[in-house]
PDB file of N, CA and C in Angstrom:
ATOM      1  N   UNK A   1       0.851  -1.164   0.000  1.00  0.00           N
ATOM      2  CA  UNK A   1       0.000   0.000   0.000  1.00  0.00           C
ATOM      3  C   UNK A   1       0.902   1.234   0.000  1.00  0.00           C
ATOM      4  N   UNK A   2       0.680   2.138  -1.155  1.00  0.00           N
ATOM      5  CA  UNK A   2       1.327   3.013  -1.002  1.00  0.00           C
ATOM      6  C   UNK A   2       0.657   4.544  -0.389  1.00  0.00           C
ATOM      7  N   UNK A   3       1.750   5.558  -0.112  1.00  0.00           N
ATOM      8  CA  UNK A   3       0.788   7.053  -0.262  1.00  0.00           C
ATOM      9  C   UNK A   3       1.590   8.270  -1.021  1.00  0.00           C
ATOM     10  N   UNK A   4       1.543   7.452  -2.211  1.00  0.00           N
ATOM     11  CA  UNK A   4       1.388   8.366  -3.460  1.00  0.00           C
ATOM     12  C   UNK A   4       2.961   8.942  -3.807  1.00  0.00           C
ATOM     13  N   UNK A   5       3.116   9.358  -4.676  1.00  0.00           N
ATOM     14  CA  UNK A   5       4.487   9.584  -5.462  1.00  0.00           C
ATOM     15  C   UNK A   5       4.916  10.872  -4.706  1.00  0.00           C
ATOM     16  N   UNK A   6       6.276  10.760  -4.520  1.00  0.00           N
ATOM     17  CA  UNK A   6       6.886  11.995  -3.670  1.00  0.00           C
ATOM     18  C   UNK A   6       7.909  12.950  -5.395  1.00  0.00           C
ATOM     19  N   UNK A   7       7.373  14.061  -5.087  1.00  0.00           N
ATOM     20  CA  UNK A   7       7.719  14.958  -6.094  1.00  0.00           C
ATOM     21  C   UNK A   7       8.450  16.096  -5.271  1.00  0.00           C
ATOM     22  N   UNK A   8       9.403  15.753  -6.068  1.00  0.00           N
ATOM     23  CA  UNK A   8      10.335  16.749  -5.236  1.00  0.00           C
ATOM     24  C   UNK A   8       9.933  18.389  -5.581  1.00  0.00           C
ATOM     25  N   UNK A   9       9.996  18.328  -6.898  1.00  0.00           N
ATOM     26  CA  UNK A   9       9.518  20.018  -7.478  1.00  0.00           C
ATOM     27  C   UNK A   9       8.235  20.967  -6.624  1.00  0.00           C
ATOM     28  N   UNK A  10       7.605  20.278  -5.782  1.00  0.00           N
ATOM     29  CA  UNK A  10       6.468  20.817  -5.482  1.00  0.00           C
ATOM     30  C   UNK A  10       7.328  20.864  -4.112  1.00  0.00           C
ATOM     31  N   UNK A  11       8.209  20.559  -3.545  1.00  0.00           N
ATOM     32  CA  UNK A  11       8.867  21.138  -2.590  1.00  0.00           C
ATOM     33  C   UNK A  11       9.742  22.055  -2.746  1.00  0.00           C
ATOM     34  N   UNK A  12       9.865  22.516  -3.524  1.00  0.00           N
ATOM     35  CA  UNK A  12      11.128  23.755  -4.289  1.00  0.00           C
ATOM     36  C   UNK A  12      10.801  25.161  -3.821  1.00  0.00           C
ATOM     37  N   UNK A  13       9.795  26.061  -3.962  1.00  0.00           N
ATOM     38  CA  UNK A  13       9.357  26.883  -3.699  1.00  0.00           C
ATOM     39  C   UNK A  13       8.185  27.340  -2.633  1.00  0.00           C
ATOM     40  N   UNK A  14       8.237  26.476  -1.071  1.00  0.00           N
ATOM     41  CA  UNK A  14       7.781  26.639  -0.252  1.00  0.00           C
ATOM     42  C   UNK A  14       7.683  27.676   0.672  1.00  0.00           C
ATOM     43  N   UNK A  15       7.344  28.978   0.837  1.00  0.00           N
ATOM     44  CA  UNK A  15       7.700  30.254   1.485  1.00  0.00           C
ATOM     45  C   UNK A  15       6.620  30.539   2.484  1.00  0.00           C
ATOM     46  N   UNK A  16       7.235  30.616   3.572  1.00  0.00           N
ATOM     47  CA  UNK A  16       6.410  30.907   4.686  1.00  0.00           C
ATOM     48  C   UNK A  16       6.097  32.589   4.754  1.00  0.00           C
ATOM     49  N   UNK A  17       4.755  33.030   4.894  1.00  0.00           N
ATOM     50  CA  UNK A  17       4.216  34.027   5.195  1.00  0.00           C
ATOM     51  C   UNK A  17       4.950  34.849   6.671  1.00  0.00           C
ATOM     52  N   UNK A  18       6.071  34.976   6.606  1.00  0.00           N
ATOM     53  CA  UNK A  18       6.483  35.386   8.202  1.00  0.00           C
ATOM     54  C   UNK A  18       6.787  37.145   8.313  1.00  0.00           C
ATOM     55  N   UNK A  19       6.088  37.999   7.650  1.00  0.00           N
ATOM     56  CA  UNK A  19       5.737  39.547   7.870  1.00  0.00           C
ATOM     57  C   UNK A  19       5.344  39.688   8.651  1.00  0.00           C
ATOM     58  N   UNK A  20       5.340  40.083  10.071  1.00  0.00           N
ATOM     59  CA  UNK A  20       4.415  40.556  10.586  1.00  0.00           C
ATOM     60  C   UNK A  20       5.151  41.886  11.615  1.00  0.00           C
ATOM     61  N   UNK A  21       3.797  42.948  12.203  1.00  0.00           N
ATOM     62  CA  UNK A  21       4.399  43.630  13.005  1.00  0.00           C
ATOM     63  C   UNK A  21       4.413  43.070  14.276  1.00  0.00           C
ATOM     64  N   UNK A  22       5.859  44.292  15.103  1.00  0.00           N
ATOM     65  CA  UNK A  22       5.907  43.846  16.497  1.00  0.00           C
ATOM     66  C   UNK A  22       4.560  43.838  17.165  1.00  0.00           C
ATOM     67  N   UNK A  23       3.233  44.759  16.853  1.00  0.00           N
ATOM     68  CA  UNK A  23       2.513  45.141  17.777  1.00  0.00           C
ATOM     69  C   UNK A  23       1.565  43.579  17.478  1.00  0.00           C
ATOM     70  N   UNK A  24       1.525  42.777  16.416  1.00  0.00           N
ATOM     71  CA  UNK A  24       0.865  41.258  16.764  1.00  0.00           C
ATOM     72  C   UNK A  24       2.117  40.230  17.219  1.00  0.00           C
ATOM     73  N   UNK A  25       3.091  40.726  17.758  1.00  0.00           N
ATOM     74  CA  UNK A  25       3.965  39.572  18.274  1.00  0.00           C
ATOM     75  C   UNK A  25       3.202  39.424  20.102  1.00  0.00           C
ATOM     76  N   UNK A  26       3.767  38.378  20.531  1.00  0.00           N
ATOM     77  CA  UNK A  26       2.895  37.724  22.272  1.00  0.00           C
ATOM     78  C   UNK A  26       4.299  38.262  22.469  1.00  0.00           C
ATOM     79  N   UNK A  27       3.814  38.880  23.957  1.00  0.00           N
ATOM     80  CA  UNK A  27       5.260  39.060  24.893  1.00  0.00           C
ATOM     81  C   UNK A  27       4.940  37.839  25.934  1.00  0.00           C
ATOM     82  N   UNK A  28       5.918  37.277  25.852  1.00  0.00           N
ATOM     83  CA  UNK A  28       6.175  36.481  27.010  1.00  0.00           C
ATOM     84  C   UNK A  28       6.022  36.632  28.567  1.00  0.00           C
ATOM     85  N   UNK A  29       6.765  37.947  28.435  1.00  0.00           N
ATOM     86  CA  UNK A  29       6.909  38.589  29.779  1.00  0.00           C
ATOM     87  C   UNK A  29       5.725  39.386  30.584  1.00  0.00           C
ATOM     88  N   UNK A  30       4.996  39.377  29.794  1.00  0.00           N
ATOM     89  CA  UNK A  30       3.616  39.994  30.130  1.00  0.00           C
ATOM     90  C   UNK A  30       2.893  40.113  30.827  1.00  0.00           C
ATOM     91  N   UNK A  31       3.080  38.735  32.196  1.00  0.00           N
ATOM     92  CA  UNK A  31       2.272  38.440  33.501  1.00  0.00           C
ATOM     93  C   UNK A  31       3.497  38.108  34.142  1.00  0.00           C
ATOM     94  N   UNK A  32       4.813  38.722  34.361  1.00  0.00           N
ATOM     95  CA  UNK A  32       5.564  38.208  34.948  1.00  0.00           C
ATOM     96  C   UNK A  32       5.453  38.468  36.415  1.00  0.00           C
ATOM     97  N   UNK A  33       5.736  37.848  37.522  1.00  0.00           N
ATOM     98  CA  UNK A  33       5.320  38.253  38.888  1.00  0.00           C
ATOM     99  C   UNK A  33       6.635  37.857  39.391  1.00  0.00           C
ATOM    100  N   UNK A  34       6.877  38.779  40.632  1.00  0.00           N
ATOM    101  CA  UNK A  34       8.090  38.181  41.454  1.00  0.00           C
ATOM    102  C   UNK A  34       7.254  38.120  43.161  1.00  0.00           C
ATOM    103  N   UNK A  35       7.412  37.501  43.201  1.00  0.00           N
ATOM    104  CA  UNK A  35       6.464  36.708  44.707  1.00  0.00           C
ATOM    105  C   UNK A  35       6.813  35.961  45.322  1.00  0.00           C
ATOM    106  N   UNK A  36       6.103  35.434  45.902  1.00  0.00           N
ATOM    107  CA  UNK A  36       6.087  33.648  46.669  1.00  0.00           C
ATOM    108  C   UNK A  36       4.740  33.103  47.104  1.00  0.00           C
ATOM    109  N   UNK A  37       4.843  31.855  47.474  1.00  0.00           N
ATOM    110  CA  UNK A  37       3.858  31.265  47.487  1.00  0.00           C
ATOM    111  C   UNK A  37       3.847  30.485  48.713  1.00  0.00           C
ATOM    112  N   UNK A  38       2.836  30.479  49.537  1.00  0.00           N
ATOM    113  CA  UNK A  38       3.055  29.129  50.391  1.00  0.00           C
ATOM    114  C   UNK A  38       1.617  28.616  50.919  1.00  0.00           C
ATOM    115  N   UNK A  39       1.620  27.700  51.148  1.00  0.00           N
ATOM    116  CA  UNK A  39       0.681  26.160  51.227  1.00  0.00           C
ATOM    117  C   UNK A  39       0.453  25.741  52.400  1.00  0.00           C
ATOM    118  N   UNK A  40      -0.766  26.066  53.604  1.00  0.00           N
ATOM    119  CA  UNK A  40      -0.415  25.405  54.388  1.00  0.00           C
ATOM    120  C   UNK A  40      -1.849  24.094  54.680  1.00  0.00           C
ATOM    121  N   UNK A  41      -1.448  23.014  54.656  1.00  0.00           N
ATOM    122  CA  UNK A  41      -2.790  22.138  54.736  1.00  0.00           C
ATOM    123  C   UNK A  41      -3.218  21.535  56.191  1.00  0.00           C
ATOM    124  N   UNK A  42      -2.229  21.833  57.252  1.00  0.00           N
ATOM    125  CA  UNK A  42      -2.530  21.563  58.586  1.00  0.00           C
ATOM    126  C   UNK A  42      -2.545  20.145  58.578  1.00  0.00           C
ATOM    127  N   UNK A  43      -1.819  19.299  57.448  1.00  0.00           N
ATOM    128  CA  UNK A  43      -1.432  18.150  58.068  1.00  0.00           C
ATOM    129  C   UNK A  43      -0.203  18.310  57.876  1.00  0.00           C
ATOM    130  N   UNK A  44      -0.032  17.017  58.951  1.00  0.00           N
ATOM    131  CA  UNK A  44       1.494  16.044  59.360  1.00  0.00           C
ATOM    132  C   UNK A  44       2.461  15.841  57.822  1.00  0.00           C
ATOM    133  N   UNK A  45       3.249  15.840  57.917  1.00  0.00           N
ATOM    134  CA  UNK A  45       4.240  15.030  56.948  1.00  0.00           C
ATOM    135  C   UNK A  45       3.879  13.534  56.420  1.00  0.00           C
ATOM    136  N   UNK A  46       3.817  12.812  57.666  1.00  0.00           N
ATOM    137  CA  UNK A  46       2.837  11.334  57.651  1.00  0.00           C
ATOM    138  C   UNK A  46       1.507  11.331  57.231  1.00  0.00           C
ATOM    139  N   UNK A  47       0.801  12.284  57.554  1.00  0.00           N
ATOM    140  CA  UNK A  47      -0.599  12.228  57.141  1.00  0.00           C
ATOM    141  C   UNK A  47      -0.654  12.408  55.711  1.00  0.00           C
ATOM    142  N   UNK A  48       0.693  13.476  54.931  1.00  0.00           N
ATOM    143  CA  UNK A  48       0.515  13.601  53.432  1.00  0.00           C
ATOM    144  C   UNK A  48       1.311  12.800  52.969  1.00  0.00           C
ATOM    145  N   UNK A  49       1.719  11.960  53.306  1.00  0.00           N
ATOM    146  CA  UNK A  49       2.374  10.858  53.109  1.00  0.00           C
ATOM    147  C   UNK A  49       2.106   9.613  52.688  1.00  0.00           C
ATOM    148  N   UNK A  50       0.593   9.307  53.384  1.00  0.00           N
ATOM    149  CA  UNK A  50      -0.141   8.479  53.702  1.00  0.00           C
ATOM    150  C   UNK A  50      -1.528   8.685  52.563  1.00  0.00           C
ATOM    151  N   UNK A  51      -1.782   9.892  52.310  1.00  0.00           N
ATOM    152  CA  UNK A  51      -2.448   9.923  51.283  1.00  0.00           C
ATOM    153  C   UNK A  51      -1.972   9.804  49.919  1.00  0.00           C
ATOM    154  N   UNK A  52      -0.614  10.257  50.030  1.00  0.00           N
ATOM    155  CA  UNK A  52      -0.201  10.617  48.531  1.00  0.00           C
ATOM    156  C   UNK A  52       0.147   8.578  48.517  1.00  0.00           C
ATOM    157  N   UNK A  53       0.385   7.487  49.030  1.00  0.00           N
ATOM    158  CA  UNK A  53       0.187   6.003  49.431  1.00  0.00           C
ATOM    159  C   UNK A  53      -0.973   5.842  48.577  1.00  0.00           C
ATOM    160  N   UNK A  54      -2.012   6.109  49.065  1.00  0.00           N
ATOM    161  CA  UNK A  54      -3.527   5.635  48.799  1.00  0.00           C
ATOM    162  C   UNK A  54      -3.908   6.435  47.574  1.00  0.00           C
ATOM    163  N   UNK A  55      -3.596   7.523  46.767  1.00  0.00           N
ATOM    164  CA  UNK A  55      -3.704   7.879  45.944  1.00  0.00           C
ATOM    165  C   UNK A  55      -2.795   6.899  44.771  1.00  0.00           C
ATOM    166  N   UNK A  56      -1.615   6.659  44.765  1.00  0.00           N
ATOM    167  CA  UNK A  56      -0.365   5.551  44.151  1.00  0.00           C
ATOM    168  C   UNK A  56      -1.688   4.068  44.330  1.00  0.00           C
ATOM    169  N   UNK A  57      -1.949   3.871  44.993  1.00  0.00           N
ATOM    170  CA  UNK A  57      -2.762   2.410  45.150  1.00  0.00           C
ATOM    171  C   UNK A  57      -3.979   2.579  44.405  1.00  0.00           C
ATOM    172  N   UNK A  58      -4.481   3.956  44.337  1.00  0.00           N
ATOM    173  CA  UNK A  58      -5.477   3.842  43.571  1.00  0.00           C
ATOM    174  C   UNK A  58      -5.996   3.946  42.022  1.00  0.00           C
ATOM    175  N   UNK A  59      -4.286   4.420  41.840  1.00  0.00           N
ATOM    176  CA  UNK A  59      -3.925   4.462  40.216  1.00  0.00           C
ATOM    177  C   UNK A  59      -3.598   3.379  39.627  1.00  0.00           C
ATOM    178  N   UNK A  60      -3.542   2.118  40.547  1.00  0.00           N
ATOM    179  CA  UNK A  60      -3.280   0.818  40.334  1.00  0.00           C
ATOM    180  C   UNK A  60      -4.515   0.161  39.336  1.00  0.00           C
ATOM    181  N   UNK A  61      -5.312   0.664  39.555  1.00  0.00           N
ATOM    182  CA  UNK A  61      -6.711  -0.139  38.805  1.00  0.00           C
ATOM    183  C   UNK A  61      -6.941   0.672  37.374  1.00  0.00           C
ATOM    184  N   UNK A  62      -6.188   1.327  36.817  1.00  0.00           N
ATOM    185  CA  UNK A  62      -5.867   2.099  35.981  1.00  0.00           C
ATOM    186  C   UNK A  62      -5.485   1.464  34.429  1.00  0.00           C
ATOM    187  N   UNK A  63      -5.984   1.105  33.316  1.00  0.00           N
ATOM    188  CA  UNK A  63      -4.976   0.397  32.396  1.00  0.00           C
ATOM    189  C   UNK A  63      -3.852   1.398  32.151  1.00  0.00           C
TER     190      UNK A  63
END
Protein backbone atom coordinates (compact mmCIF):
# COMPACT_ATOMS: atom_id res chain seq x y z
CA UNK A 1 0.00 0.00 0.00
CA UNK A 2 1.33 3.01 -1.00
CA UNK A 3 0.79 7.05 -0.26
CA UNK A 4 1.39 8.37 -3.46
CA UNK A 5 4.49 9.58 -5.46
CA UNK A 6 6.89 12.00 -3.67
CA UNK A 7 7.72 14.96 -6.09
CA UNK A 8 10.34 16.75 -5.24
CA UNK A 9 9.52 20.02 -7.48
CA UNK A 10 6.47 20.82 -5.48
CA UNK A 11 8.87 21.14 -2.59
CA UNK A 12 11.13 23.75 -4.29
CA UNK A 13 9.36 26.88 -3.70
CA UNK A 14 7.78 26.64 -0.25
CA UNK A 15 7.70 30.25 1.48
CA UNK A 16 6.41 30.91 4.69
CA UNK A 17 4.22 34.03 5.20
CA UNK A 18 6.48 35.39 8.20
CA UNK A 19 5.74 39.55 7.87
CA UNK A 20 4.41 40.56 10.59
CA UNK A 21 4.40 43.63 13.01
CA UNK A 22 5.91 43.85 16.50
CA UNK A 23 2.51 45.14 17.78
CA UNK A 24 0.87 41.26 16.76
CA UNK A 25 3.96 39.57 18.27
CA UNK A 26 2.90 37.72 22.27
CA UNK A 27 5.26 39.06 24.89
CA UNK A 28 6.18 36.48 27.01
CA UNK A 29 6.91 38.59 29.78
CA UNK A 30 3.62 39.99 30.13
CA UNK A 31 2.27 38.44 33.50
CA UNK A 32 5.56 38.21 34.95
CA UNK A 33 5.32 38.25 38.89
CA UNK A 34 8.09 38.18 41.45
CA UNK A 35 6.46 36.71 44.71
CA UNK A 36 6.09 33.65 46.67
CA UNK A 37 3.86 31.27 47.49
CA UNK A 38 3.05 29.13 50.39
CA UNK A 39 0.68 26.16 51.23
CA UNK A 40 -0.42 25.40 54.39
CA UNK A 41 -2.79 22.14 54.74
CA UNK A 42 -2.53 21.56 58.59
CA UNK A 43 -1.43 18.15 58.07
CA UNK A 44 1.49 16.04 59.36
CA UNK A 45 4.24 15.03 56.95
CA UNK A 46 2.84 11.33 57.65
CA UNK A 47 -0.60 12.23 57.14
CA UNK A 48 0.51 13.60 53.43
CA UNK A 49 2.37 10.86 53.11
CA UNK A 50 -0.14 8.48 53.70
CA UNK A 51 -2.45 9.92 51.28
CA UNK A 52 -0.20 10.62 48.53
CA UNK A 53 0.19 6.00 49.43
CA UNK A 54 -3.53 5.64 48.80
CA UNK A 55 -3.70 7.88 45.94
CA UNK A 56 -0.36 5.55 44.15
CA UNK A 57 -2.76 2.41 45.15
CA UNK A 58 -5.48 3.84 43.57
CA UNK A 59 -3.92 4.46 40.22
CA UNK A 60 -3.28 0.82 40.33
CA UNK A 61 -6.71 -0.14 38.81
CA UNK A 62 -5.87 2.10 35.98
CA UNK A 63 -4.98 0.40 32.40
Amino acid sequence: MGFGSYDESEQENQNADTDYDDDDAVSVHENDHDGSVSFDTGATSGELVDRLQDMKDDGDDEP
